[in-house]
PDB file of N, CA and C in Angstrom:
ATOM      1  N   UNK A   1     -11.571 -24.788   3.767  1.00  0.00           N
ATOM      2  CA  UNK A   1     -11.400 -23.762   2.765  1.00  0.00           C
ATOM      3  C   UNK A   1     -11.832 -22.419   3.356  1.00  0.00           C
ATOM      4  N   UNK A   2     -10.857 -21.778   3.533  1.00  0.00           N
ATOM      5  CA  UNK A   2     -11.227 -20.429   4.367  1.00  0.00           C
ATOM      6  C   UNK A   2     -11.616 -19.359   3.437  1.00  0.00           C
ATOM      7  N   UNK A   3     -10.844 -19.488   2.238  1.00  0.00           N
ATOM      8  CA  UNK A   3     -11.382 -17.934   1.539  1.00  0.00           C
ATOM      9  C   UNK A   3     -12.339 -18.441  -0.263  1.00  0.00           C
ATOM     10  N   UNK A   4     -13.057 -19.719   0.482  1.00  0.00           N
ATOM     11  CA  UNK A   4     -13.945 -20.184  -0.593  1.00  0.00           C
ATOM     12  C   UNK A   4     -15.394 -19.261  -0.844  1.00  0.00           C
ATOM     13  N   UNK A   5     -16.039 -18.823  -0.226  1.00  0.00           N
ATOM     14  CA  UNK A   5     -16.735 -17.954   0.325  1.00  0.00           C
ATOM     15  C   UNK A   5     -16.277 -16.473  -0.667  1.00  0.00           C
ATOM     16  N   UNK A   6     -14.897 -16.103  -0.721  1.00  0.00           N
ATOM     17  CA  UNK A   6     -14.285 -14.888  -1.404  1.00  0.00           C
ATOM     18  C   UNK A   6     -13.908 -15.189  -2.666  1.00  0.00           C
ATOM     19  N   UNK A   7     -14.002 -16.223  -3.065  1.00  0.00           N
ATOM     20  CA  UNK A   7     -13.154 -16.406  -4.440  1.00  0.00           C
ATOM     21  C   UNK A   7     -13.806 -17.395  -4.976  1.00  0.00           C
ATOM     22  N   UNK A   8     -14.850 -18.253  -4.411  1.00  0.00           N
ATOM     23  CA  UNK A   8     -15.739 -18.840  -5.338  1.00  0.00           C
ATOM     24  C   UNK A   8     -15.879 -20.109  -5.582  1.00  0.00           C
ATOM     25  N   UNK A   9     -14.565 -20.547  -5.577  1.00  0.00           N
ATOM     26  CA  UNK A   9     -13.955 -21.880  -5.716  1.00  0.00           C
ATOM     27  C   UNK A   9     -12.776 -22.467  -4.463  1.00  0.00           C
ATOM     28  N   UNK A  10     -12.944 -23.888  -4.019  1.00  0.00           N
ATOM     29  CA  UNK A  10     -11.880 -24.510  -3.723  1.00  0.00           C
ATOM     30  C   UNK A  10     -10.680 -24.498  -4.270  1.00  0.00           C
ATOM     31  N   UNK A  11     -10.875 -25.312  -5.597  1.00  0.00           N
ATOM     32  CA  UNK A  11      -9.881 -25.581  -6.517  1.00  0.00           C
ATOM     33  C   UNK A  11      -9.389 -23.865  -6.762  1.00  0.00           C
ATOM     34  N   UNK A  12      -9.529 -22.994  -6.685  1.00  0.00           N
ATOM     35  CA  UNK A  12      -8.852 -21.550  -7.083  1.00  0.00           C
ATOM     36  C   UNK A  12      -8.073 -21.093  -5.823  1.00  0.00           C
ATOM     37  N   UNK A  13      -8.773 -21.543  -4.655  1.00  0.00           N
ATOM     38  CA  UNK A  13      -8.436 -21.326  -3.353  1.00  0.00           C
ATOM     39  C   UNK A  13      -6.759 -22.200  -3.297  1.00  0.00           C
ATOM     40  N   UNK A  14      -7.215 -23.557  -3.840  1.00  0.00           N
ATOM     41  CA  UNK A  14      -6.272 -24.390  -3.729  1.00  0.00           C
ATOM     42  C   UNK A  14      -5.040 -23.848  -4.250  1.00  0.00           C
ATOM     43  N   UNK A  15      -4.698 -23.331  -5.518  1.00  0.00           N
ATOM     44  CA  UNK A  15      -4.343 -23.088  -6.433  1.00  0.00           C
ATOM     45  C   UNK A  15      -3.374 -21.674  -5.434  1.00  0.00           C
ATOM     46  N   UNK A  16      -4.269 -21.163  -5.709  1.00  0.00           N
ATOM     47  CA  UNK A  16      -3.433 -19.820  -5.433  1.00  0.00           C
ATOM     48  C   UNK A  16      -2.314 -20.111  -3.593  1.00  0.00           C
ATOM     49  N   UNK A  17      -2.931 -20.595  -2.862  1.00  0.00           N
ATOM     50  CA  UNK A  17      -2.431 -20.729  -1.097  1.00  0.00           C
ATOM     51  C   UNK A  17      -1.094 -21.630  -1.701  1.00  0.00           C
ATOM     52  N   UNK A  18      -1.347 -22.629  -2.836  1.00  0.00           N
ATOM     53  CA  UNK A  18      -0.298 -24.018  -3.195  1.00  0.00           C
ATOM     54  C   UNK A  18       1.141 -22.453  -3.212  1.00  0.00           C
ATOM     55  N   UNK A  19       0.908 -21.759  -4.159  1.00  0.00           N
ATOM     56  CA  UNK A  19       1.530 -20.638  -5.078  1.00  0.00           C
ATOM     57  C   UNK A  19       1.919 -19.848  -4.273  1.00  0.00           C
ATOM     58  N   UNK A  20       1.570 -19.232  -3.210  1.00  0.00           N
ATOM     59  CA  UNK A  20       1.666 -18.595  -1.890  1.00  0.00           C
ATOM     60  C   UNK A  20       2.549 -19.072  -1.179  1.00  0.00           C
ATOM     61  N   UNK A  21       2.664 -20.486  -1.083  1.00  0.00           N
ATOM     62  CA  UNK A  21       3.391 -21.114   0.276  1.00  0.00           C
ATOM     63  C   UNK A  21       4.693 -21.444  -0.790  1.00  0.00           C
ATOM     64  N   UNK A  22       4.849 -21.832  -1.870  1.00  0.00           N
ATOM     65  CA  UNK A  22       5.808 -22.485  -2.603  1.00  0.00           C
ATOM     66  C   UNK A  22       6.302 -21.524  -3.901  1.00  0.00           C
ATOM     67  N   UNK A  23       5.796 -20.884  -3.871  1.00  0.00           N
ATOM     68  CA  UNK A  23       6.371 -19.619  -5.116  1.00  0.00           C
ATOM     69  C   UNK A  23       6.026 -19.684  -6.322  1.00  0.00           C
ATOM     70  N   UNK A  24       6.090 -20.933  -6.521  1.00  0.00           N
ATOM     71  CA  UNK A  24       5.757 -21.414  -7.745  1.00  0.00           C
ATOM     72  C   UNK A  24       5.615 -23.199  -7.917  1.00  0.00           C
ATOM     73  N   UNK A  25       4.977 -23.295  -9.257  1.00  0.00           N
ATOM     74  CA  UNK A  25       4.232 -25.326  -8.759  1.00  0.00           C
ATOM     75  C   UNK A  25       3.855 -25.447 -10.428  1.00  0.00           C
ATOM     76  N   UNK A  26       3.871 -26.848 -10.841  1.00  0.00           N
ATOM     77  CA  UNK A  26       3.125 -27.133 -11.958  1.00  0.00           C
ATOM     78  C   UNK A  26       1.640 -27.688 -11.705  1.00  0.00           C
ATOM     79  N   UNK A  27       0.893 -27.927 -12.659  1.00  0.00           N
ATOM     80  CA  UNK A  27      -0.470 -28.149 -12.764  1.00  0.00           C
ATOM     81  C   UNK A  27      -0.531 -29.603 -11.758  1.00  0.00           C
ATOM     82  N   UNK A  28       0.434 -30.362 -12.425  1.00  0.00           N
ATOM     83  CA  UNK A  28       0.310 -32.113 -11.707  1.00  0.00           C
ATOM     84  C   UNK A  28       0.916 -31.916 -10.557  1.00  0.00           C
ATOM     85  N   UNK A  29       1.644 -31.067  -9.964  1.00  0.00           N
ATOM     86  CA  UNK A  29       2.511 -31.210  -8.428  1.00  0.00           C
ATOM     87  C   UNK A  29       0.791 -30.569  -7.531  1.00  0.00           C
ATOM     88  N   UNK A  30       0.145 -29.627  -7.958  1.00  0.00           N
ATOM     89  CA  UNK A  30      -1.025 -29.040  -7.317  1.00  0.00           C
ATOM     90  C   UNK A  30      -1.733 -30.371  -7.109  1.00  0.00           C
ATOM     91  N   UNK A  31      -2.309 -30.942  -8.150  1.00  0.00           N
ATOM     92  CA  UNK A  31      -2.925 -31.550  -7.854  1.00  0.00           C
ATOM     93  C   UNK A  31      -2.919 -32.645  -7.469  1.00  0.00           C
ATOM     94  N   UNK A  32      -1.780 -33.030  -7.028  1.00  0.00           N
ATOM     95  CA  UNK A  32      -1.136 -34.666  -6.370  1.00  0.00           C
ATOM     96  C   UNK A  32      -1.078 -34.045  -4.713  1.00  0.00           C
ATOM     97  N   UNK A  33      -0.911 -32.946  -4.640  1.00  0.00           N
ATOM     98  CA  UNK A  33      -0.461 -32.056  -3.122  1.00  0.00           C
ATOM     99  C   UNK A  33      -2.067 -32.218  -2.905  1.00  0.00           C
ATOM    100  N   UNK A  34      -3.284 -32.047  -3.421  1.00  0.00           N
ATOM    101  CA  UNK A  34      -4.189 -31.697  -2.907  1.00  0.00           C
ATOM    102  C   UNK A  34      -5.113 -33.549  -2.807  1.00  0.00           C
ATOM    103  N   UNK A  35      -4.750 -34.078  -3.746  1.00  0.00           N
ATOM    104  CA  UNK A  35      -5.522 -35.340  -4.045  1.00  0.00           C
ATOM    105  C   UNK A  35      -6.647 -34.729  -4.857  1.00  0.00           C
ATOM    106  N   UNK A  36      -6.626 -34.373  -6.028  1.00  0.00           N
ATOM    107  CA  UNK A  36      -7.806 -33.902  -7.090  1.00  0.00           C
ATOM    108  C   UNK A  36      -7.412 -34.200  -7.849  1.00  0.00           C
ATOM    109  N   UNK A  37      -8.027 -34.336  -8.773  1.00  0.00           N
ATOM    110  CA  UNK A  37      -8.275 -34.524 -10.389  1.00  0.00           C
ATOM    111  C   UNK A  37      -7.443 -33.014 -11.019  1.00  0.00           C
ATOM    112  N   UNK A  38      -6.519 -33.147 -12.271  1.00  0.00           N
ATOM    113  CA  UNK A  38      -5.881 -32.819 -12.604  1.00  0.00           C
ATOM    114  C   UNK A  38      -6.538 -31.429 -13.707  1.00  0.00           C
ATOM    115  N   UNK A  39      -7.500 -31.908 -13.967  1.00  0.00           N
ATOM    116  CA  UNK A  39      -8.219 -30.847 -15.111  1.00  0.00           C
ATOM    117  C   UNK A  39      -8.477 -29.492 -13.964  1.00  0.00           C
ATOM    118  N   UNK A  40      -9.802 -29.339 -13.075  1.00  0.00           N
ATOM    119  CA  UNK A  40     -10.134 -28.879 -12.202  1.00  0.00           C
ATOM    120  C   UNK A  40      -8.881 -27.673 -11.908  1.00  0.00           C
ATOM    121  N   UNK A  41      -7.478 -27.973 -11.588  1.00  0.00           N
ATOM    122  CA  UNK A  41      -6.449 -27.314 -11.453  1.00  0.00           C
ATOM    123  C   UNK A  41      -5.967 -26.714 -12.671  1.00  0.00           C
ATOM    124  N   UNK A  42      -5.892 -27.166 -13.888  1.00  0.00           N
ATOM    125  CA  UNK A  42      -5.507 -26.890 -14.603  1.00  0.00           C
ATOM    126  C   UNK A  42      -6.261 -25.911 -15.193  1.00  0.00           C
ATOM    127  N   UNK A  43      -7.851 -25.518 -15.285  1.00  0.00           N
ATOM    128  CA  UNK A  43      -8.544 -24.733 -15.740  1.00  0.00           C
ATOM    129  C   UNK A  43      -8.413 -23.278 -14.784  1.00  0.00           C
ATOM    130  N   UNK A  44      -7.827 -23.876 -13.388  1.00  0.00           N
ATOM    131  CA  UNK A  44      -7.690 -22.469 -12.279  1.00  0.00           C
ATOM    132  C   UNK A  44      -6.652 -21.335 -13.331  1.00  0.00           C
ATOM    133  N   UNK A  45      -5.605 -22.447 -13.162  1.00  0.00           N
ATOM    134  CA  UNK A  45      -4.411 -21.804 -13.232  1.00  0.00           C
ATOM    135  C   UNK A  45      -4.601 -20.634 -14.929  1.00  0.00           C
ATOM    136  N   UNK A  46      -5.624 -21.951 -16.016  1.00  0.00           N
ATOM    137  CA  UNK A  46      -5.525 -21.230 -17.179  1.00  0.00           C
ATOM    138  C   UNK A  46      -6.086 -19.894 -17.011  1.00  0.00           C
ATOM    139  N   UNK A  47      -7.257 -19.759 -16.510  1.00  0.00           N
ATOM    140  CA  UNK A  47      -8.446 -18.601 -15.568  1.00  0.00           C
ATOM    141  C   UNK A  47      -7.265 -17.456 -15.243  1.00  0.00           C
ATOM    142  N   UNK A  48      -6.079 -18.206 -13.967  1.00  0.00           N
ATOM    143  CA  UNK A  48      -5.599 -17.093 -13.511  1.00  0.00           C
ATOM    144  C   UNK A  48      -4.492 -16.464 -14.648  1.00  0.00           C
ATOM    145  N   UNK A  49      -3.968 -17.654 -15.818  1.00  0.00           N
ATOM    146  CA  UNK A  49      -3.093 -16.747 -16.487  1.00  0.00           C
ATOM    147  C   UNK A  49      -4.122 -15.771 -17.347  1.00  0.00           C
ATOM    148  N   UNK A  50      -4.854 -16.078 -17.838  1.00  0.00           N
ATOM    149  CA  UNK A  50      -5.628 -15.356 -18.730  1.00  0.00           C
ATOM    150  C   UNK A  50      -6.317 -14.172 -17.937  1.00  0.00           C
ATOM    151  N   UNK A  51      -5.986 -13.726 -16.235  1.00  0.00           N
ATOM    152  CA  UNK A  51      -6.157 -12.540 -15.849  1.00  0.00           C
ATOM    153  C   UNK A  51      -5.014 -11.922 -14.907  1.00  0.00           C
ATOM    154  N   UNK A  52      -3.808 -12.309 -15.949  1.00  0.00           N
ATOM    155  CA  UNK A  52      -2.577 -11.737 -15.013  1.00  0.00           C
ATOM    156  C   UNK A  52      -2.272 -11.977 -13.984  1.00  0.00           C
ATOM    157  N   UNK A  53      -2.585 -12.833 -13.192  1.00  0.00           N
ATOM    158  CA  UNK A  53      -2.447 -13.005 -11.835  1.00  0.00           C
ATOM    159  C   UNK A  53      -1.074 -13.773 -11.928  1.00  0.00           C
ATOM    160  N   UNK A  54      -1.017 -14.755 -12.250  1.00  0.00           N
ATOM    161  CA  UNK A  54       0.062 -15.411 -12.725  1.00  0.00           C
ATOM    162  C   UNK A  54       0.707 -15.581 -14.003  1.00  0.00           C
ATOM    163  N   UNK A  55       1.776 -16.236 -14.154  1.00  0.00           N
ATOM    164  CA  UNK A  55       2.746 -16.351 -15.289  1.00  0.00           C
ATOM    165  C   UNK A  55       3.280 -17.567 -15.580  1.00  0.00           C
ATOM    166  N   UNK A  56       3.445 -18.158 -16.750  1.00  0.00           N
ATOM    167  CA  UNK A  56       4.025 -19.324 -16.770  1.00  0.00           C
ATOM    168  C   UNK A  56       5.780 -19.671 -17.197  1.00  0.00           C
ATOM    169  N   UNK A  57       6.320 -20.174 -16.568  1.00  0.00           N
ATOM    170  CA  UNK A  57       7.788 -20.745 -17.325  1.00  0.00           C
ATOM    171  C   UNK A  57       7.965 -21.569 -17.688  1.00  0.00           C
ATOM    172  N   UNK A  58       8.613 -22.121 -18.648  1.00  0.00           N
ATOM    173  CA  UNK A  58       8.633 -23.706 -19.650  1.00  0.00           C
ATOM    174  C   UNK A  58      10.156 -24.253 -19.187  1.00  0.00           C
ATOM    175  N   UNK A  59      10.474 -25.177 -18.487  1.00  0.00           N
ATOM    176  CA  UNK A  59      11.823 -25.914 -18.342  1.00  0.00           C
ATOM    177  C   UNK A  59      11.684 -26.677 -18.473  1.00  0.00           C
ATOM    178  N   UNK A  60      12.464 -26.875 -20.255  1.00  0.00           N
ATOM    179  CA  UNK A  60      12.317 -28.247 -20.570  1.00  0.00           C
ATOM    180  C   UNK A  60      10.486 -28.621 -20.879  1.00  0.00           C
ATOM    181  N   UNK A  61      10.424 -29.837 -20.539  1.00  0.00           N
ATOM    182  CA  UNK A  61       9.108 -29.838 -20.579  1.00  0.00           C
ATOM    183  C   UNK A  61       7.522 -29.567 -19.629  1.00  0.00           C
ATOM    184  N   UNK A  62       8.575 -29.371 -18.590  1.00  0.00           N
ATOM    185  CA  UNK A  62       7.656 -28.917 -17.425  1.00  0.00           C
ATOM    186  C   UNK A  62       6.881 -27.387 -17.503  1.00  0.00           C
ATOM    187  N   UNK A  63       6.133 -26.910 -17.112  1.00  0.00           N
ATOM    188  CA  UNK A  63       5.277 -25.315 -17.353  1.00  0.00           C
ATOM    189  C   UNK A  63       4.955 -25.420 -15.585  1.00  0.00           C
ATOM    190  N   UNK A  64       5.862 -24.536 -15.134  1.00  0.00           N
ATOM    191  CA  UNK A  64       5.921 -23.911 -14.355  1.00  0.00           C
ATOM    192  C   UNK A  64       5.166 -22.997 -13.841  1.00  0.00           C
ATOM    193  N   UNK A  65       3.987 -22.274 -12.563  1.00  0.00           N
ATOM    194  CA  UNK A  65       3.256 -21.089 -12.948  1.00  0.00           C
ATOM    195  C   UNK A  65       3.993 -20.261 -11.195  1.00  0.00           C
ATOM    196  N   UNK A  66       3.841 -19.393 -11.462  1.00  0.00           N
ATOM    197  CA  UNK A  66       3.898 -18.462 -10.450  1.00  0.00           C
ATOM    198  C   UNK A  66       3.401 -16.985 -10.463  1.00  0.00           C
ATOM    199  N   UNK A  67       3.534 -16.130  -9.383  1.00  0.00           N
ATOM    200  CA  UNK A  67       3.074 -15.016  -9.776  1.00  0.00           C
ATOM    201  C   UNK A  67       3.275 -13.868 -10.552  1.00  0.00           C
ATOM    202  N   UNK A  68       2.314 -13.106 -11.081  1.00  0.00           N
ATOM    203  CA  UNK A  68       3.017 -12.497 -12.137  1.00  0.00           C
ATOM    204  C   UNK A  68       3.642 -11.015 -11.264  1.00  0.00           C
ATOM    205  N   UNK A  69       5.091 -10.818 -11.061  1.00  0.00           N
ATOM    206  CA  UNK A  69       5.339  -9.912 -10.381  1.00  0.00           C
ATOM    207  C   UNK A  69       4.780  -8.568 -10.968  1.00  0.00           C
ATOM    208  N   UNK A  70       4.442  -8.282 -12.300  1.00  0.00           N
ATOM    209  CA  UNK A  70       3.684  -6.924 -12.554  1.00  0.00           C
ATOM    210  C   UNK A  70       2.488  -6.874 -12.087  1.00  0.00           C
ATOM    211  N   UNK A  71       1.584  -7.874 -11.607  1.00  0.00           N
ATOM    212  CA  UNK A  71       0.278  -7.974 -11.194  1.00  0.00           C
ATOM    213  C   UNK A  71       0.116  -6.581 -10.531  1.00  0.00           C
ATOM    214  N   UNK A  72      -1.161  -6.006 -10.407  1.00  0.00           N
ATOM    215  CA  UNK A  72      -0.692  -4.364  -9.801  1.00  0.00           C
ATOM    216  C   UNK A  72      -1.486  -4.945  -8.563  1.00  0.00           C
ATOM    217  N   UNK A  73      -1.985  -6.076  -7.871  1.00  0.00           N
ATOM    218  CA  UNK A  73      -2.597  -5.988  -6.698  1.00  0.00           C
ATOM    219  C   UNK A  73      -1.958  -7.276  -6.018  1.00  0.00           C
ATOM    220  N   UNK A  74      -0.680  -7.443  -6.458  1.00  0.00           N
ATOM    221  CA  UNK A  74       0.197  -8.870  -5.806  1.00  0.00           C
ATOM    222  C   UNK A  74       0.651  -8.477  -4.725  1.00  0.00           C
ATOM    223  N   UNK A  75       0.901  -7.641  -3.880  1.00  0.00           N
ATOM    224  CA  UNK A  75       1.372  -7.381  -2.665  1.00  0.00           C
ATOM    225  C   UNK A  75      -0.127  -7.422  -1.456  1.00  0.00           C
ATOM    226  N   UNK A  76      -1.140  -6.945  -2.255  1.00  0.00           N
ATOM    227  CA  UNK A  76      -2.535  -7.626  -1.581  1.00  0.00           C
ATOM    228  C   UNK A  76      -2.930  -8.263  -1.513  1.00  0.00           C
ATOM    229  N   UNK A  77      -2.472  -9.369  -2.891  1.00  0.00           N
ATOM    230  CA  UNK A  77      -3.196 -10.533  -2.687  1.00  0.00           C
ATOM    231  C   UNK A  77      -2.174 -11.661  -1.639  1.00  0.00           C
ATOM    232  N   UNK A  78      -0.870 -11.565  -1.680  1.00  0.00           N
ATOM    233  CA  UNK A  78      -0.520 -12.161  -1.348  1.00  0.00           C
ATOM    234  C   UNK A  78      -0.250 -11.941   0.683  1.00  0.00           C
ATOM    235  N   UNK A  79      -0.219 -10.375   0.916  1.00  0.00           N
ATOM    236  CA  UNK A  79      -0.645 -10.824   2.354  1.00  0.00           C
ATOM    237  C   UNK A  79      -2.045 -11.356   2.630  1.00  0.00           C
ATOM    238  N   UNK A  80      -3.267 -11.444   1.777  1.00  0.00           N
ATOM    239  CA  UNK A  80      -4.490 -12.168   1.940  1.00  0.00           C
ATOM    240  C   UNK A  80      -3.920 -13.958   1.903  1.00  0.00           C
ATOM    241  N   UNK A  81      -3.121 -14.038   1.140  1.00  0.00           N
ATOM    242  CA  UNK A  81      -3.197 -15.389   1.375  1.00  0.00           C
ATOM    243  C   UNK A  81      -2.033 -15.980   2.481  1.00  0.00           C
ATOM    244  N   UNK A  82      -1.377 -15.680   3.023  1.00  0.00           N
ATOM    245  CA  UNK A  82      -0.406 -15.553   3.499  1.00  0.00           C
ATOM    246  C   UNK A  82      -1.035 -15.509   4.714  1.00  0.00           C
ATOM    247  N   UNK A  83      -2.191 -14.537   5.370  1.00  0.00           N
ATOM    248  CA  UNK A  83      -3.075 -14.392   6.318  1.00  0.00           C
ATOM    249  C   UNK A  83      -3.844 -15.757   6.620  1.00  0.00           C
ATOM    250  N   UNK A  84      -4.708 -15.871   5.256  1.00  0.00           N
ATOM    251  CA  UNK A  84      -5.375 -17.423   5.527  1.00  0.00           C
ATOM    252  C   UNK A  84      -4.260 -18.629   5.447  1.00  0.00           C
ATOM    253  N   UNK A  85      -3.171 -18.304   5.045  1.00  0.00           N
ATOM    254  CA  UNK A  85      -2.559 -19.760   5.321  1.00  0.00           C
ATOM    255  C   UNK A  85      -2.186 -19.917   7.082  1.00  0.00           C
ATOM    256  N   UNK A  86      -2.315 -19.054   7.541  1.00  0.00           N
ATOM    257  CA  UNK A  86      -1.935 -18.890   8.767  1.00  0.00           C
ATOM    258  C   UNK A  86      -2.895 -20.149   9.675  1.00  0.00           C
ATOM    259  N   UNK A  87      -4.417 -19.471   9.246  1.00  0.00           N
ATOM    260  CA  UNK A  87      -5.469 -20.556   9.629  1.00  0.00           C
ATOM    261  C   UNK A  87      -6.126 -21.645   9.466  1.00  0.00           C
ATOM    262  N   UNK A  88      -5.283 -22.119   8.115  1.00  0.00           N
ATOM    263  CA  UNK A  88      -5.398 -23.918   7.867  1.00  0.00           C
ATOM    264  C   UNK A  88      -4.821 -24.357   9.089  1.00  0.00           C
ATOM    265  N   UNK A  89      -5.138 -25.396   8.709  1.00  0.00           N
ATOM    266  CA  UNK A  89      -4.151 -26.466  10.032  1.00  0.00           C
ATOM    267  C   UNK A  89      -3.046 -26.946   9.660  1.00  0.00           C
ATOM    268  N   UNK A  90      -2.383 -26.872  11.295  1.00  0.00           N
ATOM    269  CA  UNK A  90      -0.897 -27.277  10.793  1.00  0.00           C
ATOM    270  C   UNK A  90      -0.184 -28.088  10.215  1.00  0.00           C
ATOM    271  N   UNK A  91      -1.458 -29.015  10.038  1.00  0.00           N
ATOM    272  CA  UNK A  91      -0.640 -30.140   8.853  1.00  0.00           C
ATOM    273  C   UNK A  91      -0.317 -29.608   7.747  1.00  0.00           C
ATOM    274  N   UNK A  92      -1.313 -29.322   7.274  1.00  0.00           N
ATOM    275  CA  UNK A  92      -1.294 -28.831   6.184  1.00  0.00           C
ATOM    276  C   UNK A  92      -0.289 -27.718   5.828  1.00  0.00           C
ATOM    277  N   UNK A  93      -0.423 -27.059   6.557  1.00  0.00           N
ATOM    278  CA  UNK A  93       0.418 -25.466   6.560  1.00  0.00           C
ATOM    279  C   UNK A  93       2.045 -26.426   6.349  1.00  0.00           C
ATOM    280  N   UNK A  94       2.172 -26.788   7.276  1.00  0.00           N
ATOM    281  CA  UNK A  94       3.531 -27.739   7.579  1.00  0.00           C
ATOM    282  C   UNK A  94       4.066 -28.261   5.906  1.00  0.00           C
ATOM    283  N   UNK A  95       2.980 -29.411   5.399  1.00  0.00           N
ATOM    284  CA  UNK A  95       3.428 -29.588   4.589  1.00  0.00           C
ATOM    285  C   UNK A  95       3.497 -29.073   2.929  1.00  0.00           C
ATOM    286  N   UNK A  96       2.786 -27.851   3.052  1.00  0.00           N
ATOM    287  CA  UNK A  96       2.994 -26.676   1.840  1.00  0.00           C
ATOM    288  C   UNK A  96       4.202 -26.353   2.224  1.00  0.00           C
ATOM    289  N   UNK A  97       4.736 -25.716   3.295  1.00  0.00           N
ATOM    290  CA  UNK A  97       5.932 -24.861   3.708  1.00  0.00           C
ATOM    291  C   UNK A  97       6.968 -25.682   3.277  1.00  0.00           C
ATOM    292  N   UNK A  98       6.976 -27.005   3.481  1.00  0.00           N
ATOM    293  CA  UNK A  98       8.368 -27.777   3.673  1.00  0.00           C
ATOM    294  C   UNK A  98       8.037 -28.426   1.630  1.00  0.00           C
ATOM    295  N   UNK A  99       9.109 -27.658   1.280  1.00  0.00           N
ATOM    296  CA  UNK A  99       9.348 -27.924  -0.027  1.00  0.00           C
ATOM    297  C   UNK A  99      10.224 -28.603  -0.667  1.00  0.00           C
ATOM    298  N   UNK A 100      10.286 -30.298  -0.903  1.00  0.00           N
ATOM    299  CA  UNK A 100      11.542 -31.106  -1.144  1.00  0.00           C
ATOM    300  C   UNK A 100      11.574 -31.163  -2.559  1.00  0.00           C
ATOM    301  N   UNK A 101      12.389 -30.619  -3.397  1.00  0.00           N
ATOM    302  CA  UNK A 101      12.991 -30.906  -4.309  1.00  0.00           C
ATOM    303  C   UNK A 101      14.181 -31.673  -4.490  1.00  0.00           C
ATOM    304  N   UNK A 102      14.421 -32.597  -5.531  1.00  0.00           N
ATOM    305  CA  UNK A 102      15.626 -33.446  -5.495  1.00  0.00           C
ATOM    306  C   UNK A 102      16.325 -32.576  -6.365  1.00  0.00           C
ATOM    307  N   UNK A 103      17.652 -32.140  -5.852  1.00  0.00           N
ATOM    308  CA  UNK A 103      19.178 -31.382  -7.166  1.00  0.00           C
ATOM    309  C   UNK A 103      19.186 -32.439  -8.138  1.00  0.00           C
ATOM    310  N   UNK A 104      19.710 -31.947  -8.990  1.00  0.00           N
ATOM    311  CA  UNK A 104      19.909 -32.498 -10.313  1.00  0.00           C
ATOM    312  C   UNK A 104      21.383 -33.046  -9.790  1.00  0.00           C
ATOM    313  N   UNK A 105      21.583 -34.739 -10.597  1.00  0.00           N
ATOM    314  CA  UNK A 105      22.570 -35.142  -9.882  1.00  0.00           C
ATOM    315  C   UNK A 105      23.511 -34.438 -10.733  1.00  0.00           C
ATOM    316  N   UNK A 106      24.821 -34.322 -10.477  1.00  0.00           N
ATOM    317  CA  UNK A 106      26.340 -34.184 -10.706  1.00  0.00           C
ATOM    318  C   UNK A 106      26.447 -34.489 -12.133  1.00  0.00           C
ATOM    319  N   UNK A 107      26.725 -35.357 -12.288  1.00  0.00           N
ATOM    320  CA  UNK A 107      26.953 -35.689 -13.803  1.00  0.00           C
ATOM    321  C   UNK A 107      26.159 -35.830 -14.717  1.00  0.00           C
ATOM    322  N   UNK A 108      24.625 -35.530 -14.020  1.00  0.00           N
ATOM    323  CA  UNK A 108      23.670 -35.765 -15.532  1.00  0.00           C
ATOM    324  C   UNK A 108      23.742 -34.286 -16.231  1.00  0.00           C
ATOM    325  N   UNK A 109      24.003 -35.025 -17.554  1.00  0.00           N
ATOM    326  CA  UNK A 109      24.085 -33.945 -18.559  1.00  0.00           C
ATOM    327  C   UNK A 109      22.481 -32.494 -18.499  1.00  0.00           C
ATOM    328  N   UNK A 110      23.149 -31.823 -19.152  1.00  0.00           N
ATOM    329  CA  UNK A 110      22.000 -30.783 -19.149  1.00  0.00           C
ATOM    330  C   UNK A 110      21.476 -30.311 -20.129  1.00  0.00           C
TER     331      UNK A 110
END
């Protein structure tokens, strides 16, 4: 945890680098990516909506969070994290970056 020390928390650390590398993530994809307990993440994210940092989208039943593009210090925060993702290790880095989503098949209704 490189910028635990600056921000206080792992789990916030976690949270935000997940959001950084992938754009956007739900509460249960964070915390299956990290191996944690599901609350822990979920209180980050509430923390960060409740100070603008991020934003949420509802599809369907999923809640989506990403950043809030009006944030007035998102172009700072995000070369800060963008910087420390540099210095995790490459596993890790590797497997934030590589983002598999399955398409929605062909004929399932919408």
């Amino acid at each position: 945890m490189i910028l635990k020390p600056i921000l206080g928390s792992k789990n916030l650390e976690r949270v935000l680098i997940f959001l950084a590398a992938r754009n956007e993530g739900y509460a249960r994809e964070i915390a299956r990516f990290y191996d944690t307990d599901l609350m822990p993440v979920q209180n980050q994210l509430e923390k960060l909506e409740d100070g603008g940092v991020i934003v949420r989208k509802k599809i369907g039943k999923t809640i989506l969070f990403q950043f809030n593009p009006r944030y007035p210090f998102l172009q700072e925060l995000t070369t800060l994290l963008e910087k420390a993702l540099e210095y995790y290790p490459e596993e890790i880095r590797d497997r934030l970056l590589y983002n598999l989503r399955r398409p929605r098949q062909q004929e399932k209704p919408l």
